[in-house]
PDB file of N, CA and C in Angstrom:
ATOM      1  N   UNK A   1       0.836  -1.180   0.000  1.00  0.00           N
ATOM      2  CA  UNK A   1       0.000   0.000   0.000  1.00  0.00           C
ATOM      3  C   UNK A   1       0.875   1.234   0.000  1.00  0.00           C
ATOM      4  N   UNK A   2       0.624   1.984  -0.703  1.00  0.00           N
ATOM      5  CA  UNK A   2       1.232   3.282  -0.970  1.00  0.00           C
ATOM      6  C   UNK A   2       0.157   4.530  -0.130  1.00  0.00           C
ATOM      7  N   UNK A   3       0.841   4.971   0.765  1.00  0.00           N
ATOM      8  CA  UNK A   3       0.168   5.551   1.903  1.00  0.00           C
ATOM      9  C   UNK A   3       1.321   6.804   1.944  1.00  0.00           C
ATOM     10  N   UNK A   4       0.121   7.694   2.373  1.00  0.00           N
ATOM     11  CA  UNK A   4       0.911   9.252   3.077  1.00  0.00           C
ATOM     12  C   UNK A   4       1.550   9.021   4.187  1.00  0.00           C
ATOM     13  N   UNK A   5       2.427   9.602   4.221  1.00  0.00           N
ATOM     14  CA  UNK A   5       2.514   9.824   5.884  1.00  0.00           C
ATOM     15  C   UNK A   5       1.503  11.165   6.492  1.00  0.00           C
ATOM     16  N   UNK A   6       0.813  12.147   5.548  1.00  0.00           N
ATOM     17  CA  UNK A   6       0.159  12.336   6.770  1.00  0.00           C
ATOM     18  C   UNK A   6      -0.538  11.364   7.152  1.00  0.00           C
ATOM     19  N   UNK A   7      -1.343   9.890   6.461  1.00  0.00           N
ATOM     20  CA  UNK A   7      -2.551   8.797   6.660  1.00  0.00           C
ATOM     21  C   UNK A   7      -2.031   8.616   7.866  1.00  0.00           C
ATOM     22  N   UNK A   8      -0.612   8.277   7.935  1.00  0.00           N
ATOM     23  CA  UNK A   8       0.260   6.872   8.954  1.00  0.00           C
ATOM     24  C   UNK A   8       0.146   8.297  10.062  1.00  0.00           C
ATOM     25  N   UNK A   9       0.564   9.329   9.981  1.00  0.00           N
ATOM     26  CA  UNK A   9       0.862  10.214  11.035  1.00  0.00           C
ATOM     27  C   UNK A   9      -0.948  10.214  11.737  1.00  0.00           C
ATOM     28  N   UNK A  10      -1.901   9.973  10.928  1.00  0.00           N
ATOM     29  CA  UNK A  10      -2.929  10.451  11.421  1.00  0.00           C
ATOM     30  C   UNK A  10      -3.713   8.805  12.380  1.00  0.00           C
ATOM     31  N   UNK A  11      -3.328   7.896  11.671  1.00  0.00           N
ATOM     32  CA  UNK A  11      -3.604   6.795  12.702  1.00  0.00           C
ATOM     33  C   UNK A  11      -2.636   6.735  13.833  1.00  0.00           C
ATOM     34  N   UNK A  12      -1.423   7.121  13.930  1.00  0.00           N
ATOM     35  CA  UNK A  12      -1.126   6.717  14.911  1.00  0.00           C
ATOM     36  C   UNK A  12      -0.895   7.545  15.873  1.00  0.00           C
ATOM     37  N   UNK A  13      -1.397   8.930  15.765  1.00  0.00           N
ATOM     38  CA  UNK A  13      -1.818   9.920  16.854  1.00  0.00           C
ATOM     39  C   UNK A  13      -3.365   9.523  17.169  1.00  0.00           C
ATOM     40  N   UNK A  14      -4.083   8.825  16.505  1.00  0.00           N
ATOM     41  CA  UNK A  14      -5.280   8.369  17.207  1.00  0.00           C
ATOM     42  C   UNK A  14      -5.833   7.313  18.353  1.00  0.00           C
ATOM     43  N   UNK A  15      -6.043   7.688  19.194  1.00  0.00           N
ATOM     44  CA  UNK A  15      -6.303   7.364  20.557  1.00  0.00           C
ATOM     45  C   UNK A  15      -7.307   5.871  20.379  1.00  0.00           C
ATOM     46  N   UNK A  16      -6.705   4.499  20.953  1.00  0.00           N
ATOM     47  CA  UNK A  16      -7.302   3.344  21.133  1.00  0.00           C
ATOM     48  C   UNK A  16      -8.585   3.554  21.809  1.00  0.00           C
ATOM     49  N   UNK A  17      -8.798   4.603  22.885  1.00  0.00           N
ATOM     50  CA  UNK A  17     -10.080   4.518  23.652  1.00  0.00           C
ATOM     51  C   UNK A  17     -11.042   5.053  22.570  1.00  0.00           C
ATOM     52  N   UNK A  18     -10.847   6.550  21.601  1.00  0.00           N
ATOM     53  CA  UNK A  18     -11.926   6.663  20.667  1.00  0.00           C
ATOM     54  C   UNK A  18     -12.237   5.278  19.058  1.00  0.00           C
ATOM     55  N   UNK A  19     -11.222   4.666  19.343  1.00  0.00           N
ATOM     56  CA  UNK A  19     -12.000   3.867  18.511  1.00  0.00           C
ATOM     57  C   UNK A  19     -12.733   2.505  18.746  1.00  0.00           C
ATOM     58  N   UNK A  20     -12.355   1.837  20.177  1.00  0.00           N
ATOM     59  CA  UNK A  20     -12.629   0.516  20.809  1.00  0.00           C
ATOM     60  C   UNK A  20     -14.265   0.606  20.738  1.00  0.00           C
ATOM     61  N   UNK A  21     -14.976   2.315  21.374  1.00  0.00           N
ATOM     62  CA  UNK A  21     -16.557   1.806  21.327  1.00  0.00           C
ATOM     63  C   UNK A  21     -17.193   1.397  20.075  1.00  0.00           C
ATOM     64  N   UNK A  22     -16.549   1.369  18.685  1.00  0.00           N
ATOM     65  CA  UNK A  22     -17.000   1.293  17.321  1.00  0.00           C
ATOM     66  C   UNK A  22     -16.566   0.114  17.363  1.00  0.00           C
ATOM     67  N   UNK A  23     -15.360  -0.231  17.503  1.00  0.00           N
ATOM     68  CA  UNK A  23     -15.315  -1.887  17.497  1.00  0.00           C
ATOM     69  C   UNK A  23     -16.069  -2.407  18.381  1.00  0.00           C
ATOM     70  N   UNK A  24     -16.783  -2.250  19.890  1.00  0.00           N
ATOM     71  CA  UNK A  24     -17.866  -3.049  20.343  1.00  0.00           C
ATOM     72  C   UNK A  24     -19.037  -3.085  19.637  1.00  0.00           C
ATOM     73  N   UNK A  25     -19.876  -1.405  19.329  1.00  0.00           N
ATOM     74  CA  UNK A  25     -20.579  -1.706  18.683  1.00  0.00           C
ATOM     75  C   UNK A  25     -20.638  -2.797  17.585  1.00  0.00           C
ATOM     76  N   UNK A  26     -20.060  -2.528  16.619  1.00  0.00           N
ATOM     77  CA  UNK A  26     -19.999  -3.081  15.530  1.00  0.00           C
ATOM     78  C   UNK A  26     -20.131  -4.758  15.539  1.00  0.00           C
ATOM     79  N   UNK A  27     -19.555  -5.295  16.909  1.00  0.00           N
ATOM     80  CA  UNK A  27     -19.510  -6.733  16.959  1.00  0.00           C
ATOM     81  C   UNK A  27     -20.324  -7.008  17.466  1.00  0.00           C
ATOM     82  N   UNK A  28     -20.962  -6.534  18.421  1.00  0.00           N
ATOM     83  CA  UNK A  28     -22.312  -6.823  19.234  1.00  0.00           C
ATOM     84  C   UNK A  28     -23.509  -6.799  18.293  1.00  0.00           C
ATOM     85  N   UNK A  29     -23.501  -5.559  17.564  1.00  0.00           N
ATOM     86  CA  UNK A  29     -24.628  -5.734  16.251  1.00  0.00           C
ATOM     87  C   UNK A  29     -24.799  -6.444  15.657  1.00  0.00           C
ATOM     88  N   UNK A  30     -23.573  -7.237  15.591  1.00  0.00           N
ATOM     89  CA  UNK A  30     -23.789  -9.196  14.564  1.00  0.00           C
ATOM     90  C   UNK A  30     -23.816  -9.955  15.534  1.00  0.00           C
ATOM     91  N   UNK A  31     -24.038  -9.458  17.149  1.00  0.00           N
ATOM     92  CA  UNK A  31     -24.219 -10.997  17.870  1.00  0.00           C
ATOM     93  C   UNK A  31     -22.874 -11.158  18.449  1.00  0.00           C
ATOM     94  N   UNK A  32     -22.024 -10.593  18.771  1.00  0.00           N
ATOM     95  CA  UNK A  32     -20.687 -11.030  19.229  1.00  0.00           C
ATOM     96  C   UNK A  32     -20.553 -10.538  20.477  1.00  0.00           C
ATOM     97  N   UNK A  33     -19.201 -11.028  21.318  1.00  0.00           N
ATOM     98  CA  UNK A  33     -19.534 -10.261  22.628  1.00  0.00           C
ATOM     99  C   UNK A  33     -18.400  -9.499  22.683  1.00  0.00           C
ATOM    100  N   UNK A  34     -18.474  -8.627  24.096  1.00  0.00           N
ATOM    101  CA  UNK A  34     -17.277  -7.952  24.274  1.00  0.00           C
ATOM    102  C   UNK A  34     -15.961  -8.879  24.879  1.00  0.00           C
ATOM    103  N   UNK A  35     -16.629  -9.750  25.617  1.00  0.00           N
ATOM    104  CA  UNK A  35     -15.411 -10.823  26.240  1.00  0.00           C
ATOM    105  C   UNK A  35     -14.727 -11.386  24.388  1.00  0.00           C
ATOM    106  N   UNK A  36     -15.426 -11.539  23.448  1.00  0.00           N
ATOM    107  CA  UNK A  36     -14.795 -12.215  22.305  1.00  0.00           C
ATOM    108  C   UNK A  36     -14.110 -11.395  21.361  1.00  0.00           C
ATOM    109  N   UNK A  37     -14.604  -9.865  21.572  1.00  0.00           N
ATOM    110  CA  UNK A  37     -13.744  -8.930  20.894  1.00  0.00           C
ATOM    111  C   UNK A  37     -12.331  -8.685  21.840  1.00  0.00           C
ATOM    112  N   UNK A  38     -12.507  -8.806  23.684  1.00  0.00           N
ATOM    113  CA  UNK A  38     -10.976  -9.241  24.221  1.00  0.00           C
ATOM    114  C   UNK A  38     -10.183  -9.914  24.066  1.00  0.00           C
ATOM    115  N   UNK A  39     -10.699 -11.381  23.645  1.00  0.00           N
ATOM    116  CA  UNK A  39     -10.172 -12.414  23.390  1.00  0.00           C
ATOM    117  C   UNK A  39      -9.394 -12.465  21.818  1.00  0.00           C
ATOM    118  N   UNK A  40      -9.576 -11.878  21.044  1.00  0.00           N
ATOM    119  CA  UNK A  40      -8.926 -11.299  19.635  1.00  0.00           C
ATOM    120  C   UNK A  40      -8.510 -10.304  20.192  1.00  0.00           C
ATOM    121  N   UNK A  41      -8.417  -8.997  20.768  1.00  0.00           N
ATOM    122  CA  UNK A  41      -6.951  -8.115  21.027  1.00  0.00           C
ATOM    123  C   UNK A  41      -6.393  -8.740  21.679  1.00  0.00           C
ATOM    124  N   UNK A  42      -6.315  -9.849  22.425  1.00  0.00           N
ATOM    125  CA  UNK A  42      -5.213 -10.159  23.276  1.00  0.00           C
ATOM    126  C   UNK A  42      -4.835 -11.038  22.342  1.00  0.00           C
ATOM    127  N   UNK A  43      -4.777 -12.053  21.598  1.00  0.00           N
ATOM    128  CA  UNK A  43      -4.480 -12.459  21.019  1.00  0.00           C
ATOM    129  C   UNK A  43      -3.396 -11.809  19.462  1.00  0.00           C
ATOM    130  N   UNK A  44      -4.063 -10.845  19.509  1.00  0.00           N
ATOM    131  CA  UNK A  44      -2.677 -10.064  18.711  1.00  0.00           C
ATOM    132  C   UNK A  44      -2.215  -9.254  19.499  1.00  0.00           C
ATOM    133  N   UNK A  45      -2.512  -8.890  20.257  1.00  0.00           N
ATOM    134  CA  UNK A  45      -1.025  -8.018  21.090  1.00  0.00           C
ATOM    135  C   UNK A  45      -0.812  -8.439  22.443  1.00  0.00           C
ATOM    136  N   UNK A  46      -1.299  -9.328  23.526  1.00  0.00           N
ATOM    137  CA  UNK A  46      -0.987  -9.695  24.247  1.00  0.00           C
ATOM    138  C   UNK A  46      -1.497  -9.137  25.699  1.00  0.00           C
ATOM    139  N   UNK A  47      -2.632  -8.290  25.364  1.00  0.00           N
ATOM    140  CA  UNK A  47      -2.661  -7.539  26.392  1.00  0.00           C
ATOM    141  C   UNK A  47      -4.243  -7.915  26.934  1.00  0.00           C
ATOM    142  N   UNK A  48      -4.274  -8.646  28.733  1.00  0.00           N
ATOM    143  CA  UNK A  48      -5.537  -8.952  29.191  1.00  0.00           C
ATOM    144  C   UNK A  48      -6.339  -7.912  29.239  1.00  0.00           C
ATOM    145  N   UNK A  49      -7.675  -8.257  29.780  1.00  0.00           N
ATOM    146  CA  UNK A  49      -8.624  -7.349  29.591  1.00  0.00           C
ATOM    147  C   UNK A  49      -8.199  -6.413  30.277  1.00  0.00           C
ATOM    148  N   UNK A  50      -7.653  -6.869  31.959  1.00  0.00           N
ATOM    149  CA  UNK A  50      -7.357  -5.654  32.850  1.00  0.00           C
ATOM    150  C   UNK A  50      -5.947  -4.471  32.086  1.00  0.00           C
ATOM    151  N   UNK A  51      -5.522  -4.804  30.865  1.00  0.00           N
ATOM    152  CA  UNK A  51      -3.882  -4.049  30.293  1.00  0.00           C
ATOM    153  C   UNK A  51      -5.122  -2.829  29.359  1.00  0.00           C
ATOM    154  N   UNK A  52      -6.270  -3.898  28.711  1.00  0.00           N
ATOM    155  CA  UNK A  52      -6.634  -3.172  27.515  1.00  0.00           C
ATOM    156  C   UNK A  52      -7.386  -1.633  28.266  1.00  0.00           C
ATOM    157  N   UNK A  53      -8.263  -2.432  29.191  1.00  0.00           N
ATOM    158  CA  UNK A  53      -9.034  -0.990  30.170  1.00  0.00           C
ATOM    159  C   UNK A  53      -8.261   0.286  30.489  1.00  0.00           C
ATOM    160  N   UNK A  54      -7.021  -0.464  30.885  1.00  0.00           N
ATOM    161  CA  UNK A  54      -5.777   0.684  31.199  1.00  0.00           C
ATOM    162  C   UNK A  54      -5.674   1.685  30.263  1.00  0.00           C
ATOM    163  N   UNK A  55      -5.120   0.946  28.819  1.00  0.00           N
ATOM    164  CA  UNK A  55      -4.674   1.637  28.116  1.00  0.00           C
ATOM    165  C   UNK A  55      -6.043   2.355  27.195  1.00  0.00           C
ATOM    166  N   UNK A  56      -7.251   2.144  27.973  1.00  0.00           N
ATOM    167  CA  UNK A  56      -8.660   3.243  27.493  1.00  0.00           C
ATOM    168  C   UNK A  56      -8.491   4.355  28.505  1.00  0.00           C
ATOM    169  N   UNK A  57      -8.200   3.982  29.554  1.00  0.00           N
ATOM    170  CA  UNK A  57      -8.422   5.019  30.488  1.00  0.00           C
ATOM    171  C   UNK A  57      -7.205   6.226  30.215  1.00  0.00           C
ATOM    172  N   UNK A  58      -6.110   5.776  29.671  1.00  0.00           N
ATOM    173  CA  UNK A  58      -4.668   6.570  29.446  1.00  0.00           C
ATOM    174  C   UNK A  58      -4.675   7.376  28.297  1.00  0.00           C
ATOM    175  N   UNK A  59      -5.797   6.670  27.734  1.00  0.00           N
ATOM    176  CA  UNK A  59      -6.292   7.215  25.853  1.00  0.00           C
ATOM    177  C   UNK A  59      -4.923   7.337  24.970  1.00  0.00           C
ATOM    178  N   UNK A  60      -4.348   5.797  25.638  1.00  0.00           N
ATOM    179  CA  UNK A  60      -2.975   5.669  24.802  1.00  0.00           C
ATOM    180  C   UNK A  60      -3.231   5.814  22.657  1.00  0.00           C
ATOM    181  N   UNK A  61      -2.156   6.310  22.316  1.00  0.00           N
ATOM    182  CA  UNK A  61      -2.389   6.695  20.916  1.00  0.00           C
ATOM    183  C   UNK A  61      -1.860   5.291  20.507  1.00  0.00           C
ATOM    184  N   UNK A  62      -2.673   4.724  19.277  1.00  0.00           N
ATOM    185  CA  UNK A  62      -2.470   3.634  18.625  1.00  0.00           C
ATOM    186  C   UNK A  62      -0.678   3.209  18.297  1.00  0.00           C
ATOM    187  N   UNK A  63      -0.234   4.459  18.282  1.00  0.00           N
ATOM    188  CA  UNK A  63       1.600   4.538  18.320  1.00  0.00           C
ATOM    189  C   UNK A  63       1.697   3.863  19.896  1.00  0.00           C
ATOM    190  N   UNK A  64       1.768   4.247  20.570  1.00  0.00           N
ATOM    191  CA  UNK A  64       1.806   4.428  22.278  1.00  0.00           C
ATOM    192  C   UNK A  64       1.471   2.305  22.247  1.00  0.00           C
ATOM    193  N   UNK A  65       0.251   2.035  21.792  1.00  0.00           N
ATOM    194  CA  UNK A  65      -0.719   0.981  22.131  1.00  0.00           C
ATOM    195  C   UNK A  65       0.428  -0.028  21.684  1.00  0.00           C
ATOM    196  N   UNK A  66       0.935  -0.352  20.504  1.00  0.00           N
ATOM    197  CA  UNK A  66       1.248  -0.736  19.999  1.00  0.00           C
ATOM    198  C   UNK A  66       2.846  -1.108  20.376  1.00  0.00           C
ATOM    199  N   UNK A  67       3.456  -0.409  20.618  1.00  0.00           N
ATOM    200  CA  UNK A  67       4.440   0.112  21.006  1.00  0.00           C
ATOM    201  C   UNK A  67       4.454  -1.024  22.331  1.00  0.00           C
ATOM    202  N   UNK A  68       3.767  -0.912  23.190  1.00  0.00           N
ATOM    203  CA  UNK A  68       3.805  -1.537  24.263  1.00  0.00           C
ATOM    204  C   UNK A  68       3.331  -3.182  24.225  1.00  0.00           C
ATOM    205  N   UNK A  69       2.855  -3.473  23.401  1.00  0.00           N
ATOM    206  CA  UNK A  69       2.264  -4.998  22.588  1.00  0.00           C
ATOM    207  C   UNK A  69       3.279  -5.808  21.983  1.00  0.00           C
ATOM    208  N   UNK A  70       3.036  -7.029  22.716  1.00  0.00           N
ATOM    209  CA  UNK A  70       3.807  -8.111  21.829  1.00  0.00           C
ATOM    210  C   UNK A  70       2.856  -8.817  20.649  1.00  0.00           C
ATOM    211  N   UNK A  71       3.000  -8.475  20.229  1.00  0.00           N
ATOM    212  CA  UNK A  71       2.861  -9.071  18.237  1.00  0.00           C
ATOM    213  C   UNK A  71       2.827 -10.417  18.741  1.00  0.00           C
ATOM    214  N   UNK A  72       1.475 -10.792  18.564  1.00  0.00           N
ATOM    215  CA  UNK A  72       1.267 -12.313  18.015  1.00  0.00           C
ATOM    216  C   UNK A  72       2.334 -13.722  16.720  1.00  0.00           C
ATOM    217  N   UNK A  73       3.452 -13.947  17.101  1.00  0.00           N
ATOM    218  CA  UNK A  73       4.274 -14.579  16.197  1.00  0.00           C
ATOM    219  C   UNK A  73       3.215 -14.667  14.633  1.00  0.00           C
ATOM    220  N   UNK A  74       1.905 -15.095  14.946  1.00  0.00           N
ATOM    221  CA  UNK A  74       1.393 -15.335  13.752  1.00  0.00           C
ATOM    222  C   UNK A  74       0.682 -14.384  13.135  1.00  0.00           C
ATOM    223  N   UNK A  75       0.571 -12.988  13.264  1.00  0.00           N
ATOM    224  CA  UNK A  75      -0.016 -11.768  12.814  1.00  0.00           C
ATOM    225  C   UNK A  75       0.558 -11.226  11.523  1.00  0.00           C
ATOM    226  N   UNK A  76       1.164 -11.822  11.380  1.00  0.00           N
ATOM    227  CA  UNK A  76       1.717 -11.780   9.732  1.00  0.00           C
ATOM    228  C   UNK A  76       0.749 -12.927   8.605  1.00  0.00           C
ATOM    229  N   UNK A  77      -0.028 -13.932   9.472  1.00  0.00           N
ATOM    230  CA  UNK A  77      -1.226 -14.457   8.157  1.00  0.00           C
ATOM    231  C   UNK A  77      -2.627 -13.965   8.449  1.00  0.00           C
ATOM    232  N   UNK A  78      -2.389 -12.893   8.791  1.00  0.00           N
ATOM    233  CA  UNK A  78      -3.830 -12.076   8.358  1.00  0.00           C
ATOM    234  C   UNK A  78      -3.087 -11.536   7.702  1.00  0.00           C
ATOM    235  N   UNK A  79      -4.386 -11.721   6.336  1.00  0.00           N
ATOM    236  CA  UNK A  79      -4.212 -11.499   4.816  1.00  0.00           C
ATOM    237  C   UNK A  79      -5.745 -11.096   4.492  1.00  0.00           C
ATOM    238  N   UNK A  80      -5.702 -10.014   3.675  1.00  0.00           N
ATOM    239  CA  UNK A  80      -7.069 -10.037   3.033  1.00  0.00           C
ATOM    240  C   UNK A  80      -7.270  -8.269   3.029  1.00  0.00           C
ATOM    241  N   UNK A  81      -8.524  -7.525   2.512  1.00  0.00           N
ATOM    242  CA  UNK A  81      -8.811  -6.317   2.528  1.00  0.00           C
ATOM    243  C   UNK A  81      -9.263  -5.622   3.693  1.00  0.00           C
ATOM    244  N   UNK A  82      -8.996  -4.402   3.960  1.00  0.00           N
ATOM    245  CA  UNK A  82      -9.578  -3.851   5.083  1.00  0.00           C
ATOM    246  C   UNK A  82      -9.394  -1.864   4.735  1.00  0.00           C
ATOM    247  N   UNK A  83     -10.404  -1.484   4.599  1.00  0.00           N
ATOM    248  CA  UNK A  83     -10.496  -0.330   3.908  1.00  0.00           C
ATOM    249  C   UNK A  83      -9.987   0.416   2.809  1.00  0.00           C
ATOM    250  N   UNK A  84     -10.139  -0.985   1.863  1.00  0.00           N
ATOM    251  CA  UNK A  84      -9.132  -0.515   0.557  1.00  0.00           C
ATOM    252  C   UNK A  84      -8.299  -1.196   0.414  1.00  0.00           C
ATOM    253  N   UNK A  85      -7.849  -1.200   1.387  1.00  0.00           N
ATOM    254  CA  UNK A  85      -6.046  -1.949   1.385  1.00  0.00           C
ATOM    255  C   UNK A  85      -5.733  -3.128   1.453  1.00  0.00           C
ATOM    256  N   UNK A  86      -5.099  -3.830   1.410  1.00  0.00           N
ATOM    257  CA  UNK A  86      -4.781  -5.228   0.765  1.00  0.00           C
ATOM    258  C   UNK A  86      -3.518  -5.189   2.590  1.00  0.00           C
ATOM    259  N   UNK A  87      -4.084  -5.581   3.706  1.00  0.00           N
ATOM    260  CA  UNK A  87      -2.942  -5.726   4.542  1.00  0.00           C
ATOM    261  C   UNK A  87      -1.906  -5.969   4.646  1.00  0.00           C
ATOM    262  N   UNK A  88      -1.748  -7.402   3.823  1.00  0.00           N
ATOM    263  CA  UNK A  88       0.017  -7.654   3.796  1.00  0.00           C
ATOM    264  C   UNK A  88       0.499  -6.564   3.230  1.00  0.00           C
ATOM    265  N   UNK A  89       0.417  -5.716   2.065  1.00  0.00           N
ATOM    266  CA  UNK A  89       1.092  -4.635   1.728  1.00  0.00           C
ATOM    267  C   UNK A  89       1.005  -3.356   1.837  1.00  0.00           C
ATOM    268  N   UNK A  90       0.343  -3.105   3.294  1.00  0.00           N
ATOM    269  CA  UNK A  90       1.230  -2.062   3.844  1.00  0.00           C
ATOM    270  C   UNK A  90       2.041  -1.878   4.381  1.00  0.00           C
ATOM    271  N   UNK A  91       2.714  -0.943   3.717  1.00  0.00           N
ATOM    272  CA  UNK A  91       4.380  -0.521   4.133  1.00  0.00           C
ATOM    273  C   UNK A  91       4.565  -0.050   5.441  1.00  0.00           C
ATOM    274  N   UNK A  92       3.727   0.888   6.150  1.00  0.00           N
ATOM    275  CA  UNK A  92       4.040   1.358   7.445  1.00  0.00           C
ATOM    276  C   UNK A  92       3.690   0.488   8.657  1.00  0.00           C
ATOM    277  N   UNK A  93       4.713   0.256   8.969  1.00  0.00           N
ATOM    278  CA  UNK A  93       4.316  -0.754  10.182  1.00  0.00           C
ATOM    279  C   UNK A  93       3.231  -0.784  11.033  1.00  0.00           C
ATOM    280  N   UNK A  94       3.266   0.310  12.169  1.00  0.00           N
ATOM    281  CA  UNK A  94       2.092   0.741  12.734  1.00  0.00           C
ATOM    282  C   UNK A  94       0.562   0.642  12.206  1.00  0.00           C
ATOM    283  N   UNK A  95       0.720   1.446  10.718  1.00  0.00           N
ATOM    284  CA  UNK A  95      -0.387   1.380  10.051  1.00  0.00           C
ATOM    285  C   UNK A  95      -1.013   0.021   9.736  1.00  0.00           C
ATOM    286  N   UNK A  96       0.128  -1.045   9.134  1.00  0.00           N
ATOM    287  CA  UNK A  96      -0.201  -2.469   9.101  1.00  0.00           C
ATOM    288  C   UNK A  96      -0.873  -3.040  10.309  1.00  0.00           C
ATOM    289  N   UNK A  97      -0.056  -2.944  11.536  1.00  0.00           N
ATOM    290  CA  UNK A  97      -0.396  -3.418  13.058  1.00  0.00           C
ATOM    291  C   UNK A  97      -1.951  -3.188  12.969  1.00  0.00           C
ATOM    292  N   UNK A  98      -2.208  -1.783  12.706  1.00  0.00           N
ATOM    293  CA  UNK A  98      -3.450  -1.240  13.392  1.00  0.00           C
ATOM    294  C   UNK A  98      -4.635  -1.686  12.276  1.00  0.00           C
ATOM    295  N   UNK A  99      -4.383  -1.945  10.661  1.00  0.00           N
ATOM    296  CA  UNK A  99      -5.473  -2.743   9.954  1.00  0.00           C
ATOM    297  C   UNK A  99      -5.079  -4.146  10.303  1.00  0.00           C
ATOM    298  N   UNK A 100      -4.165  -4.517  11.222  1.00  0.00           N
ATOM    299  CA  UNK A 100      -4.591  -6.034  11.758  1.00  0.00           C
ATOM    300  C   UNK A 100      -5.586  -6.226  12.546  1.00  0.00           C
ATOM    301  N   UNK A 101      -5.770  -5.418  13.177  1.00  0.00           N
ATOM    302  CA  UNK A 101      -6.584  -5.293  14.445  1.00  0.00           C
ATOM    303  C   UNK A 101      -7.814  -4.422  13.722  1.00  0.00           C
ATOM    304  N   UNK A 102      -7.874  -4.048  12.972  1.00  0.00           N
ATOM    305  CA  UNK A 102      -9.334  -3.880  11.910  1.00  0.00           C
ATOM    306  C   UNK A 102     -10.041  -5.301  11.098  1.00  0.00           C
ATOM    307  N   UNK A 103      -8.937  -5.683  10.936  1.00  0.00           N
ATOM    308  CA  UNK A 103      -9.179  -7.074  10.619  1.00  0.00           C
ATOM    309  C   UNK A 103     -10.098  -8.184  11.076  1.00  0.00           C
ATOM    310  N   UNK A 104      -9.155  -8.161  12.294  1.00  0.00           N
ATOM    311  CA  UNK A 104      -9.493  -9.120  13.260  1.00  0.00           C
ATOM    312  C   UNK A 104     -11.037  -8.531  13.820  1.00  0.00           C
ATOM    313  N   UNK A 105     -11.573  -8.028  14.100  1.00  0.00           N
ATOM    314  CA  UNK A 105     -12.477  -7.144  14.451  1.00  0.00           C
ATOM    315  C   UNK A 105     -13.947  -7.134  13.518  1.00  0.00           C
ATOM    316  N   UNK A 106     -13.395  -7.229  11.981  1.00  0.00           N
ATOM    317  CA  UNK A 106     -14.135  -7.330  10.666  1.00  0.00           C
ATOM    318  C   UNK A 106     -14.441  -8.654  10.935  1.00  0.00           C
ATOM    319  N   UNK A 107     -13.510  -9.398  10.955  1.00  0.00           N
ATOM    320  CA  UNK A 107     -13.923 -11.087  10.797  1.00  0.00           C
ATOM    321  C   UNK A 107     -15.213 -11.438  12.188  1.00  0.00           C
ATOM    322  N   UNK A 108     -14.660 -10.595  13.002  1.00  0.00           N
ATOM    323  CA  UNK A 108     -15.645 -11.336  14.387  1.00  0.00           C
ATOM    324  C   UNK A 108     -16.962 -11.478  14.153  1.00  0.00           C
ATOM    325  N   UNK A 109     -16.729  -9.887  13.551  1.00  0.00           N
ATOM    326  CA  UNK A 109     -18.052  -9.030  13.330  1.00  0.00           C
ATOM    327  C   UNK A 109     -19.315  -9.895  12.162  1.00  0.00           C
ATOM    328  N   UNK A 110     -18.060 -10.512  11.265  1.00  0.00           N
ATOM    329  CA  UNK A 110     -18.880 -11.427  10.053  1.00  0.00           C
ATOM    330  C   UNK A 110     -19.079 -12.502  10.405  1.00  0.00           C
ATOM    331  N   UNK A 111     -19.020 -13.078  11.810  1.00  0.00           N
ATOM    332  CA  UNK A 111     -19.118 -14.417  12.123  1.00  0.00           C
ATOM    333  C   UNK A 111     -18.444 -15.238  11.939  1.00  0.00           C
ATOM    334  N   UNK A 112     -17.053 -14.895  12.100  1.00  0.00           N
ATOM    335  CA  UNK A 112     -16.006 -15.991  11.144  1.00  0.00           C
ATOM    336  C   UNK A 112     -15.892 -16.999  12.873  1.00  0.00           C
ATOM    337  N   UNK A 113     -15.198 -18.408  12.427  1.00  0.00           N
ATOM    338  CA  UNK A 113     -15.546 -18.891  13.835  1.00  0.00           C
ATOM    339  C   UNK A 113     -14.110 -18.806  14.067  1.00  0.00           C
ATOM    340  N   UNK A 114     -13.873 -18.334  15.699  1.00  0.00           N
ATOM    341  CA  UNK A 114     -13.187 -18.115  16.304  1.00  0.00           C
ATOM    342  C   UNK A 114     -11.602 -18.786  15.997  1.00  0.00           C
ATOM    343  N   UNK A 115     -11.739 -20.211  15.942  1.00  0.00           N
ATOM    344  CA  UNK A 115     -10.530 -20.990  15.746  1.00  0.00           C
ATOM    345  C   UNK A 115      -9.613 -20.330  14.490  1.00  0.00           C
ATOM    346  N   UNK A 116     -10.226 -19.358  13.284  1.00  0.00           N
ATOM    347  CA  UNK A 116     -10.043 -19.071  12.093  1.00  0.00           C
ATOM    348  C   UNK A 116      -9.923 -17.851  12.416  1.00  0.00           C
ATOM    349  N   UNK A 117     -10.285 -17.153  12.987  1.00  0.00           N
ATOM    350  CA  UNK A 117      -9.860 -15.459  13.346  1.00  0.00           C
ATOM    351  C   UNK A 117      -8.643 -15.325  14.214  1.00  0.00           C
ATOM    352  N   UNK A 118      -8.093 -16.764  15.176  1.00  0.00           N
ATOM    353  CA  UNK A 118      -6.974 -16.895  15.541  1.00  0.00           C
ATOM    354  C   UNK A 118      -6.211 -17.246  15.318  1.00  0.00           C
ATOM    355  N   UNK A 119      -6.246 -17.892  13.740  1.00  0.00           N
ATOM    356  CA  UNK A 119      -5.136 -18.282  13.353  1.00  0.00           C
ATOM    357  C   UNK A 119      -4.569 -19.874  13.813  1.00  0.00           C
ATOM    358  N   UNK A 120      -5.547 -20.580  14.393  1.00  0.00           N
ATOM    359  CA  UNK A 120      -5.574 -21.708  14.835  1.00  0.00           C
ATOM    360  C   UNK A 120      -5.615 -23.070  13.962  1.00  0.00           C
TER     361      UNK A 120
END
C-alpha cells in the first residue's frame, strides 16, 4: 500500500479509547460479545482485559498501544482487505499493526468462527 505519511501520522496519533466503542458496537450488532472482541486483542497483542481498560483510560495513541504490545508470532497471516487496502502490503508498520486489528475485528463481526480469526 502506498500511503501518506500524513494517513500513517494520522492513525497513529489516534487514541485506542476513541476507537474501541466502534469496534464493540460493531460486533455486538452481529451478535458477538465484548469478552470475544478481548479475546482477539489479546491475542494479537498480548494484552488482558485488565492491560486493555488501562490503556482506554490513558487514551494511549495507537503509536503508544502498539508500542507496548507483543505481536502475536502469527499476525503476519492475516491477509485479506480492510479499507481498501490489501494488509500484507502495507508498508508502514504501525499502520499495518493497526489494519490487523481492523481485521481481526471485521472477521468477528462477520461471524467468522473463532478458531479461524486466531489463526488456529
Amino acid at each position: 500500500m502506498k500511503s501518506t505519511s500524513h494517513h500513517d501520522e494520522r492513525i497513529a496519533k489516534m487514541t485506542f479509547a476513541s476507537v474501541y466503542p466502534h469496534y464493540v458496537t460493531k460486533i455486538e450488532k452481529k451478535g458477538r460479545t465484548k469478552e470475544e472482541l478481548h479475546l482477539v486483542i489479546e491475542w494479537l497483542t498480548g494484552f488482558d482485559e485488565d492491560r486493555i481498560q488501562k490503556l482506554i483510560e490513558e487514551k494511549a495513541t495507537f503509536e503508544e498501544f502498539f508500542q507496548q504490545a507483543k505481536l502475536n508470532t502469527n499476525a503476519d497471516m492475516i491477509t485479506g482487505v480492510i479499507c481498501g487496502y490489501r494488509v500484507e502490503e502495507i508498508e508502514n508498520t504501525l499502520t499495518q499493526q493497526v489494519r490487523y486489528l481492523d481485521k481481526l475485528v471485521d472477521e468477528l463481526a462477520k461471524g467468522r468462527k473463532m478458531e479461524k480469526i486466531l489463526r488456529i
